[in-house]
C-alpha atoms as a PDB file:
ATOM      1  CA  UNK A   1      11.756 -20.084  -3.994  1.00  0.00           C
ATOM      2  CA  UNK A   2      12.357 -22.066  -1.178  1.00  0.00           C
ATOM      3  CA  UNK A   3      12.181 -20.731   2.794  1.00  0.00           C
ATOM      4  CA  UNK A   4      15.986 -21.128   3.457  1.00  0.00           C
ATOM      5  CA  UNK A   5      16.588 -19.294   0.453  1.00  0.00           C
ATOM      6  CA  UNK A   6      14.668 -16.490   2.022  1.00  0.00           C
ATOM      7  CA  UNK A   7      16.138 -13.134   3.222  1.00  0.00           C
ATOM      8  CA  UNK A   8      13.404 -12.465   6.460  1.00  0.00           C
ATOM      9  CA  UNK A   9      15.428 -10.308   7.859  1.00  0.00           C
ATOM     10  CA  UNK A  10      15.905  -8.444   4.739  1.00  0.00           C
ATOM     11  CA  UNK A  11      12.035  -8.649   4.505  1.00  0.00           C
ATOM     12  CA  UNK A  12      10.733  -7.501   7.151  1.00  0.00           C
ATOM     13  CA  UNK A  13      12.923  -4.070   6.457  1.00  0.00           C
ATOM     14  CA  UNK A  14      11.307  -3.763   3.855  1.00  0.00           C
ATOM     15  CA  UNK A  15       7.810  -4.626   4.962  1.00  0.00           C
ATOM     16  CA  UNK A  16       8.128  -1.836   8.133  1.00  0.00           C
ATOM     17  CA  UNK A  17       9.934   0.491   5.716  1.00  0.00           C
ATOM     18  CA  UNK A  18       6.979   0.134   2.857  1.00  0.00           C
ATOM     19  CA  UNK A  19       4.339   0.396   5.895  1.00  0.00           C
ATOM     20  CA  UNK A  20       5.505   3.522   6.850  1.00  0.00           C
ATOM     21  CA  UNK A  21       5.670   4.924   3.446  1.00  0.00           C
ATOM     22  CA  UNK A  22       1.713   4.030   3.131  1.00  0.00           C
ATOM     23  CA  UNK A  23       1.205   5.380   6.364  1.00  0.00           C
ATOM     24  CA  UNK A  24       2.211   9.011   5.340  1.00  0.00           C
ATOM     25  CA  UNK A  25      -0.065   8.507   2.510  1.00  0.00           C
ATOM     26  CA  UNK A  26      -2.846   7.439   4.659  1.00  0.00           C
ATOM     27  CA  UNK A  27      -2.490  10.282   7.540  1.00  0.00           C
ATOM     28  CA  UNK A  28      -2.394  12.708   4.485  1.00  0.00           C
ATOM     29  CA  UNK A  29      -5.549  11.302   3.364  1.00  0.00           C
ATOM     30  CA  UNK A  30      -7.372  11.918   7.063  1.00  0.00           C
ATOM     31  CA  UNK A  31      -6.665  14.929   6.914  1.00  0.00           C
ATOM     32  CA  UNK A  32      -7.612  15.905   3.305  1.00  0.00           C
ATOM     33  CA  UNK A  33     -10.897  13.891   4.060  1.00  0.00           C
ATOM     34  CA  UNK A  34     -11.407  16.260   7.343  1.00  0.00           C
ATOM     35  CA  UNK A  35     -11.624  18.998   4.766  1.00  0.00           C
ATOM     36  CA  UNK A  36     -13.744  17.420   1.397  1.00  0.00           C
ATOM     37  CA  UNK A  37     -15.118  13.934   0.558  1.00  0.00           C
ATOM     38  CA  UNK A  38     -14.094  12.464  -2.654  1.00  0.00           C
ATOM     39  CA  UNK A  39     -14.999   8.927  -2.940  1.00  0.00           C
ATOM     40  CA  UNK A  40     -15.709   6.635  -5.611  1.00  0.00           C
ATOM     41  CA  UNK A  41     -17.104   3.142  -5.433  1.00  0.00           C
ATOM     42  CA  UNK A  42     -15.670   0.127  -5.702  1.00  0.00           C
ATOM     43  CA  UNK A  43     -17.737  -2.971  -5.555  1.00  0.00           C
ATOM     44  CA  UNK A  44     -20.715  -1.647  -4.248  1.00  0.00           C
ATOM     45  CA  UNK A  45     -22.125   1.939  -2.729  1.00  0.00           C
ATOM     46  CA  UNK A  46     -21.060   0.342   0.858  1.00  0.00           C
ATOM     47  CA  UNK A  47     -17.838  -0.573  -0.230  1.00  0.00           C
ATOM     48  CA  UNK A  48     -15.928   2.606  -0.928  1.00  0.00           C
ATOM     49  CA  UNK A  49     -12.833   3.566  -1.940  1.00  0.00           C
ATOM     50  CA  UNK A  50     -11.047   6.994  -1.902  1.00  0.00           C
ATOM     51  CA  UNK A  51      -7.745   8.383  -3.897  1.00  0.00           C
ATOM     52  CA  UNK A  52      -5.857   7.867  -0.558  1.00  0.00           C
ATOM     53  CA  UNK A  53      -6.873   4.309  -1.046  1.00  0.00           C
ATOM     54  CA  UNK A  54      -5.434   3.777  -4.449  1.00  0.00           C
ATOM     55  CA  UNK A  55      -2.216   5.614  -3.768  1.00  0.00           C
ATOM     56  CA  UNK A  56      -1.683   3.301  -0.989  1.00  0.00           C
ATOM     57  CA  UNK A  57      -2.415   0.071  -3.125  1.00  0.00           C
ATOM     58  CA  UNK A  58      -0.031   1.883  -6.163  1.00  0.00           C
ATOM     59  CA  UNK A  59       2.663   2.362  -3.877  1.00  0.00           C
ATOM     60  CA  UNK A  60       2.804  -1.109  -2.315  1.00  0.00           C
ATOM     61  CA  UNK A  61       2.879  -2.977  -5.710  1.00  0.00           C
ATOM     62  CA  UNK A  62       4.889  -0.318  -7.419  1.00  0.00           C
ATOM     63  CA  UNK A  63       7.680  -1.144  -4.117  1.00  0.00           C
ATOM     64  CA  UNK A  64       6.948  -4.416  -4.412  1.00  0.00           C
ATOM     65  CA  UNK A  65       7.915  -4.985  -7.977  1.00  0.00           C
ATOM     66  CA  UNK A  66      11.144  -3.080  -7.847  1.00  0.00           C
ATOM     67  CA  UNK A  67      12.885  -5.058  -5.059  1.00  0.00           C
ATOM     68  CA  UNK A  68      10.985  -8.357  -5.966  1.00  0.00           C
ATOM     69  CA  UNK A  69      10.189  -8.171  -9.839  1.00  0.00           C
ATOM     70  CA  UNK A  70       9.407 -12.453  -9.084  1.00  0.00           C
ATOM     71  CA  UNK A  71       7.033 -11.771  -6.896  1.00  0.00           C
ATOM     72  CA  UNK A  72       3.474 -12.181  -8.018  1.00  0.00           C
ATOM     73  CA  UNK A  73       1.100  -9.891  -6.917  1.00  0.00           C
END
């Protein structure tokens, strides 16, 4: 797909739209980590990764793949 062909505008709705989406997820995650600590690795005991996390990630591909099925992600 070429630039002109394009919709930024279109985009970038989508982009704030999906960010705010994840951000619910990720507020509700503060505040369920305020009360208990569930965290998993990932790729190494530094590197962790909580539920919050995953929901986040499963939400922006799941988005993602409705309104641009082409899109490789």
């Amino acid at each position: 797909m070429s630039l002109p062909e394009l919709d930024l505008p279109g985009i970038l709705t989508f982009a704030v739209s999906l960010a705010r989406k994840a951000g619910v997820v990720i507020l509700e995650g503060s505040a369920a980590m305020a009360e208990v600590v569930d965290i998993g690795e990932k790729k190494n005991s530094v590197d962790l990764v909580t539920e919050y996390d995953v929901r986040v990630e499963e939400l922006v591909k799941g988005e993602a793949r409705k309104l641009y099925p082409a899109f490789k992600l």
